[in-house]
N, C-alpha and C. Protein backbone atom coordinates (compact mmCIF):
# COMPACT_ATOMS: atom_id res chain seq x y z
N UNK A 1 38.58 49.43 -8.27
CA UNK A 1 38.09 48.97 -9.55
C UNK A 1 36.56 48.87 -9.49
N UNK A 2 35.96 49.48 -10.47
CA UNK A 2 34.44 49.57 -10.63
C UNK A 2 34.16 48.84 -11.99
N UNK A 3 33.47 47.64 -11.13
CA UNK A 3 32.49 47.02 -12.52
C UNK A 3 31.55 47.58 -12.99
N UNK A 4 31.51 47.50 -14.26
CA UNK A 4 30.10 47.66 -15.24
C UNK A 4 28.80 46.79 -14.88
N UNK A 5 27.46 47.32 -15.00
CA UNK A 5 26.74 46.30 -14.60
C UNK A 5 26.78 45.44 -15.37
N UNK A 6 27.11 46.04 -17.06
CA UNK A 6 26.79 44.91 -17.99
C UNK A 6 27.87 43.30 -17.96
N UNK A 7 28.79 43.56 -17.36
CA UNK A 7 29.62 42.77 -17.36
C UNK A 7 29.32 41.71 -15.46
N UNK A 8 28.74 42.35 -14.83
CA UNK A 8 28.47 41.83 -13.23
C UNK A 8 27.15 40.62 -13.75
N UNK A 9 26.52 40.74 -14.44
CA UNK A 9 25.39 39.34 -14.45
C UNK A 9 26.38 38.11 -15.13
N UNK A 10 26.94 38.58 -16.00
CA UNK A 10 27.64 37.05 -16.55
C UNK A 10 28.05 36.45 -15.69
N UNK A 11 29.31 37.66 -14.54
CA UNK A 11 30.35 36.97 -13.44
C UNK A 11 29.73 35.91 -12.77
N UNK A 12 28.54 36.36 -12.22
CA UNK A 12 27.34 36.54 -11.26
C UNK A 12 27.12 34.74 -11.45
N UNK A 13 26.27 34.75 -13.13
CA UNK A 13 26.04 33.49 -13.05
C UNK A 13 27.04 32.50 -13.66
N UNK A 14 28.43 33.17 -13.73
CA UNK A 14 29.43 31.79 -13.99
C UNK A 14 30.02 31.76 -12.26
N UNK A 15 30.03 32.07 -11.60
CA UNK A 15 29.92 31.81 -10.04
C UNK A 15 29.07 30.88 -9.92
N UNK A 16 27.53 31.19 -9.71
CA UNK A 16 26.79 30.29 -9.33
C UNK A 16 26.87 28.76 -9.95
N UNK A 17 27.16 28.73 -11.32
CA UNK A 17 27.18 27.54 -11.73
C UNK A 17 28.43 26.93 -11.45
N UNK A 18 29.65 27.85 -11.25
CA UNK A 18 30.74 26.87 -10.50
C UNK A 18 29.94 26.28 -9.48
N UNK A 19 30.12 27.01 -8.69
CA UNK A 19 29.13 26.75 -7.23
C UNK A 19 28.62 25.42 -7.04
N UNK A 20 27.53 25.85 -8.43
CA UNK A 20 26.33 24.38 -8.46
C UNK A 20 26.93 23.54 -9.16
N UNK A 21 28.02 23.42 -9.73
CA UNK A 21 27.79 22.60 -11.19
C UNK A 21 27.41 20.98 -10.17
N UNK A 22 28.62 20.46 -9.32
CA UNK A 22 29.09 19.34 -8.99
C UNK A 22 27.84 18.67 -8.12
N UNK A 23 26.89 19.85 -7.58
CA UNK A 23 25.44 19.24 -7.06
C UNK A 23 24.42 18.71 -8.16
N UNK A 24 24.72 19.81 -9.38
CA UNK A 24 23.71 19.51 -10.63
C UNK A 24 24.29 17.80 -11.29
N UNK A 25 25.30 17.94 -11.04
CA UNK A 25 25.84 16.72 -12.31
C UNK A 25 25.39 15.26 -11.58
N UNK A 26 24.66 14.36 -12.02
CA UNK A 26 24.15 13.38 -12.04
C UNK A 26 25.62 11.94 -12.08
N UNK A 27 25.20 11.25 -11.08
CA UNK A 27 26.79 10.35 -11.11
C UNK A 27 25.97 8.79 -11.32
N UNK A 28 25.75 8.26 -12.78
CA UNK A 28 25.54 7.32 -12.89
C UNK A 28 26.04 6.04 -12.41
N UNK A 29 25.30 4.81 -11.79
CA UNK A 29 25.62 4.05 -11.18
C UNK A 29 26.16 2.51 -11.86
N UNK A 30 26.23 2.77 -13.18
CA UNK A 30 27.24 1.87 -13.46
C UNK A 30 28.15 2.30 -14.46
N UNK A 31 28.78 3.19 -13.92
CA UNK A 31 30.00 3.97 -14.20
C UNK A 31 30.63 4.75 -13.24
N UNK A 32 29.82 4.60 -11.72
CA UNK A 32 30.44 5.49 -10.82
C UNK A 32 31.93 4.96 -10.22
N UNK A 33 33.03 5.25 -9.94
CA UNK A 33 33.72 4.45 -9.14
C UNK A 33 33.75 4.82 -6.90
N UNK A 34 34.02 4.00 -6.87
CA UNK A 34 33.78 4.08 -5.08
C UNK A 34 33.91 5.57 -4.47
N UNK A 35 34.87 6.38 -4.96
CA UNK A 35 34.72 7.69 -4.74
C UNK A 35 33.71 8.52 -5.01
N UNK A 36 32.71 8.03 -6.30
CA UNK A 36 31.62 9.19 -6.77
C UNK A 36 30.90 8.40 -6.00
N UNK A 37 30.55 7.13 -5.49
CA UNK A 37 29.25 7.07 -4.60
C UNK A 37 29.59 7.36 -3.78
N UNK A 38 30.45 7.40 -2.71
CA UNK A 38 30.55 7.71 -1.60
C UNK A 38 30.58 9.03 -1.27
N UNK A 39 30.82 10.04 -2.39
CA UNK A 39 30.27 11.59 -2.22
C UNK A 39 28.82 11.62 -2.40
N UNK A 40 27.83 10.63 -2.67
CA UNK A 40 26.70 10.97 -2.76
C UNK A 40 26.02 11.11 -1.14
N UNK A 41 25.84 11.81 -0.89
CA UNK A 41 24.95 11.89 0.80
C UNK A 41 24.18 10.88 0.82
N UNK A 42 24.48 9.91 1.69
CA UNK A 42 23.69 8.61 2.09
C UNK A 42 24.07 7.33 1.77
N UNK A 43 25.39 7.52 1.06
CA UNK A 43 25.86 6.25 0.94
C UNK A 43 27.37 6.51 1.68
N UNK A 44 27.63 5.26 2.53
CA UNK A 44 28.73 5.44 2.88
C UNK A 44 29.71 4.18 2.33
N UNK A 45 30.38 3.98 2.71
CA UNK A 45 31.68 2.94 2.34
C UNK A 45 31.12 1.83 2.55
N UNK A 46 30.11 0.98 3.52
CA UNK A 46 29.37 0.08 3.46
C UNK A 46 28.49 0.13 1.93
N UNK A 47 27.53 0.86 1.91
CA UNK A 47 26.48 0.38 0.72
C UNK A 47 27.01 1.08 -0.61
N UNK A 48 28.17 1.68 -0.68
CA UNK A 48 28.90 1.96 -1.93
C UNK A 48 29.69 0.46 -2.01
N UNK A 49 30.42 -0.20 -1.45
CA UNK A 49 30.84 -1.69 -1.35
C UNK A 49 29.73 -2.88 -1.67
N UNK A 50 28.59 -2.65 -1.25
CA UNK A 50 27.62 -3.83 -1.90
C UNK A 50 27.39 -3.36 -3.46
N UNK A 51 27.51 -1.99 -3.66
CA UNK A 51 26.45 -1.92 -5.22
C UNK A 51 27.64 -2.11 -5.88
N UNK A 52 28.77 -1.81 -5.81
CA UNK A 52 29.83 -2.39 -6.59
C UNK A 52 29.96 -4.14 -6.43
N UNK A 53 30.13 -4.26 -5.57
CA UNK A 53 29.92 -5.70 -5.78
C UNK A 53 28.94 -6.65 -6.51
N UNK A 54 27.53 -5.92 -6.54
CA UNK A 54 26.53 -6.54 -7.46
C UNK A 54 26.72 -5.70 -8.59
N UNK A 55 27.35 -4.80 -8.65
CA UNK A 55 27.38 -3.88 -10.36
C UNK A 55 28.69 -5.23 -10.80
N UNK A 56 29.40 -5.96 -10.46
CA UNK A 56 30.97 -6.71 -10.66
C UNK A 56 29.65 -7.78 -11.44
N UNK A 57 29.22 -8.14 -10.87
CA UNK A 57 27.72 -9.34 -11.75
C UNK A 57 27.46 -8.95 -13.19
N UNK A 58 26.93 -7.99 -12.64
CA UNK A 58 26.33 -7.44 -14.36
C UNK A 58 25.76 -6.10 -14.11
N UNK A 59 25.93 -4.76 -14.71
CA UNK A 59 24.98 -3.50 -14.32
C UNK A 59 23.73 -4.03 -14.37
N UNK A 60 23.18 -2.98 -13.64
CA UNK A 60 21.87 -2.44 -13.23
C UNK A 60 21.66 -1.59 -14.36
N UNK A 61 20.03 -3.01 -14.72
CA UNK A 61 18.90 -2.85 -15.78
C UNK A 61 18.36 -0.73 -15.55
N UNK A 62 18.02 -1.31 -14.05
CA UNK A 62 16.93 -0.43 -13.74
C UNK A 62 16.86 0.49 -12.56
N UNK A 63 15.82 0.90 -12.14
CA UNK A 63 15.76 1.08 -10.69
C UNK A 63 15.55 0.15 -10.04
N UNK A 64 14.73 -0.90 -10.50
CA UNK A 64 14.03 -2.07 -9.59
C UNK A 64 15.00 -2.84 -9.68
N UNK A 65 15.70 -3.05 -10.58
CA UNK A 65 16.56 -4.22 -10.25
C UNK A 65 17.86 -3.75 -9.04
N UNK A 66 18.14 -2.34 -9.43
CA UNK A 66 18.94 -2.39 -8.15
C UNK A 66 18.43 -2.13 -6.71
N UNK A 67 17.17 -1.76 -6.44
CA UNK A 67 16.55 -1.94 -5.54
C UNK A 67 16.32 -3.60 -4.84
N UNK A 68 16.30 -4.52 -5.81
CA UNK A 68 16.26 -5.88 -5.73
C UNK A 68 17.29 -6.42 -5.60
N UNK A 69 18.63 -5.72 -5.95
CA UNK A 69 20.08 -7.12 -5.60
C UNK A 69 20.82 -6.31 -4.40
N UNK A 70 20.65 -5.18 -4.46
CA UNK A 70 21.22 -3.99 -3.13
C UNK A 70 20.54 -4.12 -1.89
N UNK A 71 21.08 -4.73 -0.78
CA UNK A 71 20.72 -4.63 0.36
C UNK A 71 20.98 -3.21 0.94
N UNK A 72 19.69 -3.04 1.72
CA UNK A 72 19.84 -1.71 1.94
C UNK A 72 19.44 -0.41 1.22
N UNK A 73 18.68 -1.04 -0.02
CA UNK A 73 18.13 0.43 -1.01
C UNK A 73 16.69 -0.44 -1.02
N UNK A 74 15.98 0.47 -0.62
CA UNK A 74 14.87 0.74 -0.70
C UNK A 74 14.07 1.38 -1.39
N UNK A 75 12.74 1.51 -1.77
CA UNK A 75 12.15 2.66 -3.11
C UNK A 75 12.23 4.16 -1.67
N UNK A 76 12.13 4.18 -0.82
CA UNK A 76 12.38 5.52 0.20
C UNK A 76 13.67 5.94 0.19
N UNK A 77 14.93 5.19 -0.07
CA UNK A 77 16.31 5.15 0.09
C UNK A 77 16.59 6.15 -1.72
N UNK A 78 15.84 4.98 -2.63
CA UNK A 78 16.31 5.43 -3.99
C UNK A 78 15.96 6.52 -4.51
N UNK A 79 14.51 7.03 -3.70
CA UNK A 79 13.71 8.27 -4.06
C UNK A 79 15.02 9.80 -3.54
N UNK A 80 15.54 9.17 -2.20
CA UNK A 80 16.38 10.76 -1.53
C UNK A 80 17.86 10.50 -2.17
N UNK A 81 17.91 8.95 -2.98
CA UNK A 81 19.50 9.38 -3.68
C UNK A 81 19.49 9.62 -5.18
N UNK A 82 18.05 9.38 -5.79
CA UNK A 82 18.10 9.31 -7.41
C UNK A 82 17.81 11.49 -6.75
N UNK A 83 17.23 12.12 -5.74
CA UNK A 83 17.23 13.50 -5.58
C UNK A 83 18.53 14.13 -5.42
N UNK A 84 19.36 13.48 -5.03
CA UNK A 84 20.85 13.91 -4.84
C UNK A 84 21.74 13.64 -6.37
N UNK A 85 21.25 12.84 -7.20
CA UNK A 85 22.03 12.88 -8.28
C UNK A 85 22.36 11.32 -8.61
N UNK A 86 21.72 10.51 -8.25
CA UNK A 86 22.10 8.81 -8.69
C UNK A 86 21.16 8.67 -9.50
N UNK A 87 22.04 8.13 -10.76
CA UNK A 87 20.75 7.92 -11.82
C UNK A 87 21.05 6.05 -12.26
N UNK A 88 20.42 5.43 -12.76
CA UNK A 88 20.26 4.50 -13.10
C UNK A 88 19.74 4.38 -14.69
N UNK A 89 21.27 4.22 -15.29
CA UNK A 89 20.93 4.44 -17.22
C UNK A 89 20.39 5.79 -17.22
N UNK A 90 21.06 6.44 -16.92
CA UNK A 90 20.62 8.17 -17.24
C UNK A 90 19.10 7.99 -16.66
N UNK A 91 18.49 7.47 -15.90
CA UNK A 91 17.23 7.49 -15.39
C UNK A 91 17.49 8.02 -14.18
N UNK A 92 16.44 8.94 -13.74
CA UNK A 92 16.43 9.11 -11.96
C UNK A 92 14.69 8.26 -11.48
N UNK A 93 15.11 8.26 -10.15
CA UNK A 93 13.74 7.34 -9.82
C UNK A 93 12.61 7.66 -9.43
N UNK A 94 11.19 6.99 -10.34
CA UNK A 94 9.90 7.45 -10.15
C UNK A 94 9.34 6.24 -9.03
N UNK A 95 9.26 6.26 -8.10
CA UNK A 95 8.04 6.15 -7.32
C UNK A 95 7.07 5.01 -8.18
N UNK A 96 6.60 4.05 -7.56
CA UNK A 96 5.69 3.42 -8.42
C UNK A 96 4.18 4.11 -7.85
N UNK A 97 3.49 3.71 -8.36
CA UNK A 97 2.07 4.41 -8.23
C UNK A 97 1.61 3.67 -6.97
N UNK A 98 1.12 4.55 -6.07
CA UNK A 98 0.13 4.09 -4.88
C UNK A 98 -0.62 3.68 -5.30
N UNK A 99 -1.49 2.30 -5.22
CA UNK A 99 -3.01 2.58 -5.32
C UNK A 99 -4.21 2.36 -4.67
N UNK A 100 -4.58 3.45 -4.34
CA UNK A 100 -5.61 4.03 -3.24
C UNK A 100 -6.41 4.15 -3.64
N UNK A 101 -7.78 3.63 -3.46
CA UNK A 101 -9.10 4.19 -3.58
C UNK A 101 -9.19 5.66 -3.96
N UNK A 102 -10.13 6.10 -4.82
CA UNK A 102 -10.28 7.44 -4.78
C UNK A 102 -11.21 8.05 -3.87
N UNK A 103 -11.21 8.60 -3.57
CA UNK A 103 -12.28 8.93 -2.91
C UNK A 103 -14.09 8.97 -2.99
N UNK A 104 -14.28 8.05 -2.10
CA UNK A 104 -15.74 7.85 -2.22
C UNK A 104 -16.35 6.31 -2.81
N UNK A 105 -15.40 6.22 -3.30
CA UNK A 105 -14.85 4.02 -3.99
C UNK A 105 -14.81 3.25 -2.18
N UNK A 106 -15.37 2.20 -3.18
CA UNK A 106 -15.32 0.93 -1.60
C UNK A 106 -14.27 0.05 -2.33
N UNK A 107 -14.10 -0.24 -1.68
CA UNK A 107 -12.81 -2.14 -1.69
C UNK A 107 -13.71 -3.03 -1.99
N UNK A 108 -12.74 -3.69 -2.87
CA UNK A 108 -14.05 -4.93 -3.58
C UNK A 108 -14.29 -5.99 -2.20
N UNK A 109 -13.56 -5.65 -1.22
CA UNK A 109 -13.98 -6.74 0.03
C UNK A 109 -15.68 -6.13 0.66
N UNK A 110 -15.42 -4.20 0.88
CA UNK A 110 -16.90 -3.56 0.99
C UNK A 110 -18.02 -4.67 0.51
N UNK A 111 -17.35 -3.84 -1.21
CA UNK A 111 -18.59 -4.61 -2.17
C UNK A 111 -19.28 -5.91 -1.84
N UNK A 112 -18.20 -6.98 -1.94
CA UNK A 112 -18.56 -8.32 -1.82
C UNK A 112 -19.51 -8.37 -0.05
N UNK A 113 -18.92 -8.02 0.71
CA UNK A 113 -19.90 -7.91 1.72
C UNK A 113 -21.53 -7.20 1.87
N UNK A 114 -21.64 -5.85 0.89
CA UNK A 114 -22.64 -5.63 0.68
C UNK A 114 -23.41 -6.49 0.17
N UNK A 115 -23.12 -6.72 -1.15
CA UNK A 115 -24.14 -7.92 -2.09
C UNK A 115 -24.49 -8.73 -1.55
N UNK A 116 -23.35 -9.77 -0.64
CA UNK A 116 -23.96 -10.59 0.05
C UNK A 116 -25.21 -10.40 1.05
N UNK A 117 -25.13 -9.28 1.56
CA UNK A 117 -25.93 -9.48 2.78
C UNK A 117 -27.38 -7.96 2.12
N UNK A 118 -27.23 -8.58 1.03
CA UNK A 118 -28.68 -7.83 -0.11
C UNK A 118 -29.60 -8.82 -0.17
């Protein structure tokens, strides 16, 4: 049997999206049950058991708040599981802002030491 090309790109990409779909799909965390977190890479049966237990309280506002009642999630923890597909209220997680000098800026401790000794 010889395919047509015109008919080989559709196959092509309804394959791939089988494939992908279940990596693409996002498993919100207060609606997941113990089985969808525990397919998420990095949570195991321990910290899928605490966030249900604090989701039994009341869902999770936010990112921060479940970063705050979840032992064991961290903003480094939430950054590699909101990348795997944990969202929080259809949210995935931003990083709060570093804040670093820009370059070539002193620290107001610099400053205050300069002036003084002007």
């Amino acid at each position: 049997m010889r395919l047509r090309p015109a008919l080989l790109a559709p196959r092509l990409c309804l394959a791939a999206l089988l494939h992908l779909g279940p990596a693409l799909a996002a498993t919100e965390i207060n609606q997941a049950r113990e089985a969808d977190l525990d397919g998420i890479k990095g949570i195991g049966p321990a910290l899928s058991s605490r966030i249900l237990a604090e989701r039994a309280k009341r869902p999770f506002r936010d990112w921060g708040d479940l970063i705050a009642r979840v032992k064991g999630i961290k903003p480094a923890t939430a950054t590699r599981l909101s990348g795997d597909g944990l969202t929080v209220n259809g949210a995935s997680y931003t990083p709060p802002e570093q804040h670093a000098n820009p370059l070539g800026s002193t620290s107001a401790a610099a400053e205050r030491s300069r002036s003084a000794s002007d």
